[in-house]
Protein backbone atom coordinates (compact mmCIF):
# COMPACT_ATOMS: atom_id res chain seq x y z
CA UNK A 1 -16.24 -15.77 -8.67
CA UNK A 2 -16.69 -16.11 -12.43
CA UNK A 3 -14.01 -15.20 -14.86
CA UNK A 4 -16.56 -12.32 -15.97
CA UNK A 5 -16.90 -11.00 -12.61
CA UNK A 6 -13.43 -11.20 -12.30
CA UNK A 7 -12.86 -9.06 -15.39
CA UNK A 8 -15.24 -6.75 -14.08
CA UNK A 9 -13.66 -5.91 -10.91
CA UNK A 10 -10.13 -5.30 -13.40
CA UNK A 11 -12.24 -2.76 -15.05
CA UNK A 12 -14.12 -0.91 -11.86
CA UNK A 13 -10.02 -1.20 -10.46
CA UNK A 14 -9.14 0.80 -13.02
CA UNK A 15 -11.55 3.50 -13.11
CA UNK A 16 -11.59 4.19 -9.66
CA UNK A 17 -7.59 4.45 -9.56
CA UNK A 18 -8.13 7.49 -12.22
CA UNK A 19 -11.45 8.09 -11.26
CA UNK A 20 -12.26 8.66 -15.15
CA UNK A 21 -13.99 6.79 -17.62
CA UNK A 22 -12.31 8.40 -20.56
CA UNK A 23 -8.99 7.93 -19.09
CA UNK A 24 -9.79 4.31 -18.10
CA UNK A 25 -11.37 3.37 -21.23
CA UNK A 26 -8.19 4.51 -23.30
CA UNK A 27 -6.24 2.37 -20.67
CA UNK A 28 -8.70 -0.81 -21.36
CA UNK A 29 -9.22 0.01 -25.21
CA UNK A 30 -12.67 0.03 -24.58
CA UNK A 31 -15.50 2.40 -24.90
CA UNK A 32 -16.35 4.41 -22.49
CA UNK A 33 -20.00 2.87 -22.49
CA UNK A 34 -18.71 -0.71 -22.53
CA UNK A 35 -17.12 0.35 -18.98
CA UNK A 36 -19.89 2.52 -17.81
CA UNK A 37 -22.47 -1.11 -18.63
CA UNK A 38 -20.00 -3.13 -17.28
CA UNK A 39 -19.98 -1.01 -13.55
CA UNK A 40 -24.07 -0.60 -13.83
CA UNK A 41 -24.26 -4.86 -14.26
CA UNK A 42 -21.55 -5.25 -11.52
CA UNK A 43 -23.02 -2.93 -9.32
CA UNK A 44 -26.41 -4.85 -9.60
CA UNK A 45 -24.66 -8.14 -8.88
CA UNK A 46 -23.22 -6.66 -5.74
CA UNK A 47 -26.07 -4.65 -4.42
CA UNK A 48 -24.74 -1.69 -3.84
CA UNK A 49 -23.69 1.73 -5.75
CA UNK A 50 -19.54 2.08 -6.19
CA UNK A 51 -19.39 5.35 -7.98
CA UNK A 52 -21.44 9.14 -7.58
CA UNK A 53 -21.61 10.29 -10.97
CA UNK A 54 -21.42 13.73 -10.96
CA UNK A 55 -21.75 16.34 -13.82
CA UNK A 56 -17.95 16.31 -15.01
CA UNK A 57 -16.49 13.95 -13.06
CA UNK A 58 -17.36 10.62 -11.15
CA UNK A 59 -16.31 10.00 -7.13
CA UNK A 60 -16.16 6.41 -4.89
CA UNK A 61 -19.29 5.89 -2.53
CA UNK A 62 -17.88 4.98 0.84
CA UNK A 63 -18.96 1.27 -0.21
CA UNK A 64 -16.71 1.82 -3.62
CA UNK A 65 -14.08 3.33 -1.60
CA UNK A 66 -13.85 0.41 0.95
CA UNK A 67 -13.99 -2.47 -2.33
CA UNK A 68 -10.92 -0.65 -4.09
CA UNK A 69 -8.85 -0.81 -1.56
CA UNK A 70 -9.09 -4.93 -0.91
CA UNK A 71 -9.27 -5.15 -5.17
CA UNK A 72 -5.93 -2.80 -5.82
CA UNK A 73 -4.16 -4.67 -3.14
CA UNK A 74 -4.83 -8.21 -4.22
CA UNK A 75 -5.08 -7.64 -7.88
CA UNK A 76 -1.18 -6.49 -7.73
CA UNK A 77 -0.66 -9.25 -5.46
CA UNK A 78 -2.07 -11.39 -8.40
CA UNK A 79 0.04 -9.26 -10.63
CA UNK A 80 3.49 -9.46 -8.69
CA UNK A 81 3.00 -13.21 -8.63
CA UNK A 82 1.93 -13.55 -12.17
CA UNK A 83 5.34 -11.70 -13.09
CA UNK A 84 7.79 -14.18 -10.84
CA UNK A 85 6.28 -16.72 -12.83
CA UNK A 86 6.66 -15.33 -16.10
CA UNK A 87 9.80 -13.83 -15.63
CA UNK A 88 11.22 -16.43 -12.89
CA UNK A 89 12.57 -14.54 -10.44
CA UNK A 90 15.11 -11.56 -10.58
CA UNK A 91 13.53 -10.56 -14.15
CA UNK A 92 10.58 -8.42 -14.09
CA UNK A 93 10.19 -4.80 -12.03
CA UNK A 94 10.80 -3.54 -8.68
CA UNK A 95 8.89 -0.69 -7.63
CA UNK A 96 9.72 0.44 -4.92
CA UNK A 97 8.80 4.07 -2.75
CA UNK A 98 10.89 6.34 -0.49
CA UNK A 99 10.24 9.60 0.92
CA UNK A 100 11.81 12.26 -1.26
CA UNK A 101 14.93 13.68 1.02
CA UNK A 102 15.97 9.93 1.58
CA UNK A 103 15.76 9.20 -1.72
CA UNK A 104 17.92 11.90 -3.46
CA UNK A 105 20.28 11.91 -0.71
CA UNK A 106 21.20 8.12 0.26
CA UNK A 107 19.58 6.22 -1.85
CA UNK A 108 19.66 7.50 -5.49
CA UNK A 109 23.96 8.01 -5.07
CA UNK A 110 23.59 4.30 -4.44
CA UNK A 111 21.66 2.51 -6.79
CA UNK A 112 24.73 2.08 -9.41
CA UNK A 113 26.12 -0.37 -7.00
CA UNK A 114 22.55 -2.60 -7.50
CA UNK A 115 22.16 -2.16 -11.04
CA UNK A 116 25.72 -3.43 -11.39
CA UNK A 117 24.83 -6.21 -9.58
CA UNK A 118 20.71 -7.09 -10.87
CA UNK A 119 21.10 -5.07 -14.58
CA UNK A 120 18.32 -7.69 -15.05
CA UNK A 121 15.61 -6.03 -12.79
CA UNK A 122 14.24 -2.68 -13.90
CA UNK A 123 13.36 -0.38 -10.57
CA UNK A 124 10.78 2.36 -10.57
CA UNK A 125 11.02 4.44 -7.87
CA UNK A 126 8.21 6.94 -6.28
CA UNK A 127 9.28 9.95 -4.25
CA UNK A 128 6.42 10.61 -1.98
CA UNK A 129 6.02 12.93 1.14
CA UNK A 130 2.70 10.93 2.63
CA UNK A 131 2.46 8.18 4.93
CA UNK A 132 2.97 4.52 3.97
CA UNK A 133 -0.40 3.52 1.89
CA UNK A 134 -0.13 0.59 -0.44
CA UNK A 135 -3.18 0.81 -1.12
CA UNK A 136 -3.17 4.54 -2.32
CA UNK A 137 0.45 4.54 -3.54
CA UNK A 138 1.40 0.77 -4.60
CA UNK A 139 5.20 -0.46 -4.40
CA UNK A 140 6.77 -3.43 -3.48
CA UNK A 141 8.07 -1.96 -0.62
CA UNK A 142 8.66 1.64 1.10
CA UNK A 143 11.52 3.06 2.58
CA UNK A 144 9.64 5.63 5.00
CA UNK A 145 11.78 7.58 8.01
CA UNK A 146 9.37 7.30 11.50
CA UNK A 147 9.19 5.27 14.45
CA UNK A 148 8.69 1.93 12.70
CA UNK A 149 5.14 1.86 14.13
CA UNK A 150 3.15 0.10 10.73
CA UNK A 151 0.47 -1.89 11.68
CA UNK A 152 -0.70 -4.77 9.81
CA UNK A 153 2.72 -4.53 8.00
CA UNK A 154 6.04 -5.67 8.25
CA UNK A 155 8.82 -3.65 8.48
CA UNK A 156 12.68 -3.50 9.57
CA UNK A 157 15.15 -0.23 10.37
CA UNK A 158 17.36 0.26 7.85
CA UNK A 159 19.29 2.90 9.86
CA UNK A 160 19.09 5.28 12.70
CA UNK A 161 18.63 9.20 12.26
CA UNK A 162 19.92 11.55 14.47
CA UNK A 163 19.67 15.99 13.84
CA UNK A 164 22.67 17.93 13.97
CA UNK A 165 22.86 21.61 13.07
CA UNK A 166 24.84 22.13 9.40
CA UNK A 167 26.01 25.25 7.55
CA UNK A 168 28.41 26.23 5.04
CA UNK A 169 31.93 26.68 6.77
CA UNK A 170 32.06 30.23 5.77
CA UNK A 171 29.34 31.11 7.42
CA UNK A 172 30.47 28.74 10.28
CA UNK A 173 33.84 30.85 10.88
CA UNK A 174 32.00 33.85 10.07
CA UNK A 175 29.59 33.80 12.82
CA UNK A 176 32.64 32.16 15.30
CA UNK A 177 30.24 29.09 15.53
CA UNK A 178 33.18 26.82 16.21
CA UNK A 179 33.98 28.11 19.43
CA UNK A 180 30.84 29.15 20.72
CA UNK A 181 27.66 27.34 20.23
CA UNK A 182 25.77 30.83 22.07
CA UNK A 183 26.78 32.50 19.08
CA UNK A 184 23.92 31.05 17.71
CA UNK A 185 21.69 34.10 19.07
CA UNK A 186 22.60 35.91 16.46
CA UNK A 187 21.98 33.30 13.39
CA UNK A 188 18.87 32.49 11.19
CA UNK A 189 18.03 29.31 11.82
CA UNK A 190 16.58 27.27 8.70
CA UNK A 191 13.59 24.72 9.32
CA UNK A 192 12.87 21.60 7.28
CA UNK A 193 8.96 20.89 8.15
CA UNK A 194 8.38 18.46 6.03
CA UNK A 195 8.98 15.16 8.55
CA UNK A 196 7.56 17.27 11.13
CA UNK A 197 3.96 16.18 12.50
CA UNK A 198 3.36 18.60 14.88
CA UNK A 199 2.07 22.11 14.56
CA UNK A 200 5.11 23.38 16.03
CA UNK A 201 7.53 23.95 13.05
CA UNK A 202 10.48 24.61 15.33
CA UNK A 203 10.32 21.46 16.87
CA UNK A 204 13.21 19.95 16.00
CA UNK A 205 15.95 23.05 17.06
CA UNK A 206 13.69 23.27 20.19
CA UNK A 207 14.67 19.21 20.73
CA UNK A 208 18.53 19.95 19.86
CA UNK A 209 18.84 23.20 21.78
CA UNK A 210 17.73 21.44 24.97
CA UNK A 211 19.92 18.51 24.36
CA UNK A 212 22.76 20.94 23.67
CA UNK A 213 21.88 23.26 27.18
CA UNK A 214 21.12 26.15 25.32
CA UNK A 215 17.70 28.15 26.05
CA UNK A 216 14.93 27.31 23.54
CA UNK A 217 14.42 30.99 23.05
CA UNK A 218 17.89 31.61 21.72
CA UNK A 219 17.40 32.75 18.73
CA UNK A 220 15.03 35.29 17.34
CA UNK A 221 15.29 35.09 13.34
CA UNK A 222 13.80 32.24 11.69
CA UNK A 223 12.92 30.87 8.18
CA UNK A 224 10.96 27.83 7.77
CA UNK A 225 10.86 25.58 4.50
CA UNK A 226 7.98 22.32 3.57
CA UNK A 227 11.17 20.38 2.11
CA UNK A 228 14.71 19.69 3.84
CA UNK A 229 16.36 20.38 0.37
CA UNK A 230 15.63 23.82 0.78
CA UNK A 231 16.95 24.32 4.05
CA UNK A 232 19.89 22.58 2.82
CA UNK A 233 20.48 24.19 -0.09
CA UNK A 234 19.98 27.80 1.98
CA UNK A 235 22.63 26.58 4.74
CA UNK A 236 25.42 25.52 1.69
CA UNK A 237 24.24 28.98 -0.05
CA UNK A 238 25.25 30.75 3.46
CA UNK A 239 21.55 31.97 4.51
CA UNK A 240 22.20 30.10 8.10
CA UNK A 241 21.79 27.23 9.58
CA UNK A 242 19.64 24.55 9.05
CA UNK A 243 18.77 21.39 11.08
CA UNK A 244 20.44 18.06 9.04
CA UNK A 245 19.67 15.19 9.34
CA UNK A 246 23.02 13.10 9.85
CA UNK A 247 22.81 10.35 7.82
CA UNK A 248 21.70 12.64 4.93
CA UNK A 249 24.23 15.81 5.41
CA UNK A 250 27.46 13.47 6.26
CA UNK A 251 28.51 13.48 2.43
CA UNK A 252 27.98 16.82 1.88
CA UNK A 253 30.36 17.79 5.13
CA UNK A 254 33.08 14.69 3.55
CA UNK A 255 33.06 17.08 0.53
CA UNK A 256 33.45 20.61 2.38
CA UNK A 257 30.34 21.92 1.55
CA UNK A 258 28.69 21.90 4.98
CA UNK A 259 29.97 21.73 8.09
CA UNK A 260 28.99 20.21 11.76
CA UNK A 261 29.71 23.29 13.63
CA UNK A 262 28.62 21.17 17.29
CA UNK A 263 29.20 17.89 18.02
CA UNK A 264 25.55 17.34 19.67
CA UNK A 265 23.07 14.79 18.22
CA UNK A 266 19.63 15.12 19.49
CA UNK A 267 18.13 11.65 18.98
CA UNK A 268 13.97 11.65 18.45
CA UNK A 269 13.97 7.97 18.54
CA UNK A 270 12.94 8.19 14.55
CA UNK A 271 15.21 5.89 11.51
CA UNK A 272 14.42 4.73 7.95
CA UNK A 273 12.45 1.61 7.98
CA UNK A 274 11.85 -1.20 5.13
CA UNK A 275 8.41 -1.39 5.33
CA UNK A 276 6.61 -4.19 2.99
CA UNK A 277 3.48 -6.14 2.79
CA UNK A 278 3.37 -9.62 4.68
CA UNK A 279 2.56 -11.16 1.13
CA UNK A 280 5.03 -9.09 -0.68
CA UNK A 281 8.37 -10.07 1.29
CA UNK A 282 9.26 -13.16 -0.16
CA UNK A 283 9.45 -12.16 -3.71
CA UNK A 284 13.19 -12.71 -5.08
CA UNK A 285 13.14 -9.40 -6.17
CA UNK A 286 11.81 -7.74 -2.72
CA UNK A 287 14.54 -10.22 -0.99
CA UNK A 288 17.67 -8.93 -3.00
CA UNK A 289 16.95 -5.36 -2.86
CA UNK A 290 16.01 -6.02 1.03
CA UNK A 291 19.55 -7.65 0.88
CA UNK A 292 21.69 -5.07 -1.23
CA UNK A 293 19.92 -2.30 1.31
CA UNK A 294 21.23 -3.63 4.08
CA UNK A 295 24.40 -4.19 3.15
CA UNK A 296 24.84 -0.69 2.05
CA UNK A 297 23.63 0.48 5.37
CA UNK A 298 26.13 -1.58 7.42
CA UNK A 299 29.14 0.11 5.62
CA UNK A 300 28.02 2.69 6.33
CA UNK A 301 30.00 3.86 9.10
């Protein structure tokens, strides 16, 4: 590949991430018809169209589509590498992406402990709901929470998740959860779907109630929520009870704000997992924050 053909991939990278030509143009400091002759000379060297150019706005063909995702992925590769040579090392950024509950919970309350010991790395860090894409959503590496299942990636669990019901110990002693889990009947129960794949957004107090013994149709008043902060912020506010996960409530109950009114754990088999690109796991800076994670996790106790 020429150096021209090189630079002309750069440039159809760019527009198809924003899939403007204004917006990549001002990114390039080009003209907008400098880009639009470079993708008409590029597409003739390939063969085939990349982009439908519509009346206000531009979309990948399925061949465009298919040639962004192998050019993102190795032109940050190129990037990344480029950087650890510059930089040498632990210099440079880490970018790294989470999903949002994991983040703000565990991993945000943690990251003074790795600046303090890399104030030489800068970290950007992407809060995202979706599944692990690197192509869509590029990062060094992802901390996701599933069943570790990544194919064509590598990955490691970070730690284990379990679900244990969590409310405010007012409304725990209120409601005489403490001595009777039955008591539960009469409680609005507070879903988090936003982990939750399956249509059925009561899922998860389905899972716990038949781990705990209790009937499935126990109770009859529920609220449902598309992010776990909200059911967590209703069970601290004293709406009811919502479905924690353990790793993520435990602080919150060290500091008296929620409580574990049950001592069940209903185990799906799901964790956090450190999931990275095979070409991406050797960088010095992927290594130490790879390192600093887990030894965070094992203190945890």
């Amino acid at each position: 590949m020429t150096f021209a053909n090189f630079t002309s991939l750069q440039v159809f990278a760019q527009i198809a991430g924003c899939l403007s030509f204004k917006e990549a143009a001002e990114a390039l400091h080009l003209t907008q018809s400098a880009l639009s002759h470079r993708i008409r000379k590029l597409e003739q060297e390939l063969g085939f169209q990349l982009f439908v150019r519509q009346t206000r706005r531009i979309a990948l063909t399925a061949e465009g589509e298919r040639l962004y995702r192998q050019v993102s992925r190795h032109f940050a590769a190129v990037c990344h590498e480029i950087d650890d040579i510059r930089h040498q090392a632990l210099r440079g950024s880490l970018e790294v992406g989470s999903t949002p509950t994991f983040a703000q919970h565990w991993l945000v309350p943690r990251l003074r402990r790795f600046y303090q010991r890399h104030p030489e790395l800068s970290l950007h860090l992407r809060s995202k709901g979706s599944r692990v894409d690197f192509a869509l959503h590029p990062a060094d590496l992802w901390i996701d929470y599933g069943d570790g299942h990544y194919p064509g990636l590598d990955s490691q669990r970070l730690l284990d998740e379990v679900l244990m019901p969590v409310c405010s110990p007012a409304y725990a002693r209120h409601m005489g959860l403490l001595t009777d889990p039955t008591r539960l009947a009469d409680c609005l129960l507070l879903h988090d779907v936003e982990s939750i794949r399956q249509s059925d957004p009561r899922s998860e107090w389905r899972g716990w109630l038949a781990a705990a013994g209790l009937p499935a149709d126990l109770a009859r008043q529920h609220y449902s929520f598309t992010h776990y902060d909200a059911a967590i912020i209703g069970a601290r506010s004293g709406l009811g009870v919502a479905m924690g996960r353990y790793q993520l409530a435990r602080e919150l109950v060290a500091r008296g704000e929620l409580v574990f009114p049950f001592d069940t754990a209903y185990d799906q088999g799901l964790g956090y997992h450190l999931v990275t690109r095979k070409e991406f796991g050797e960088l010095p800076r992927v290594r130490a924050f790879l390192a600093w994670l887990g030894e965070e996790a094992a203190a945890t106790p």
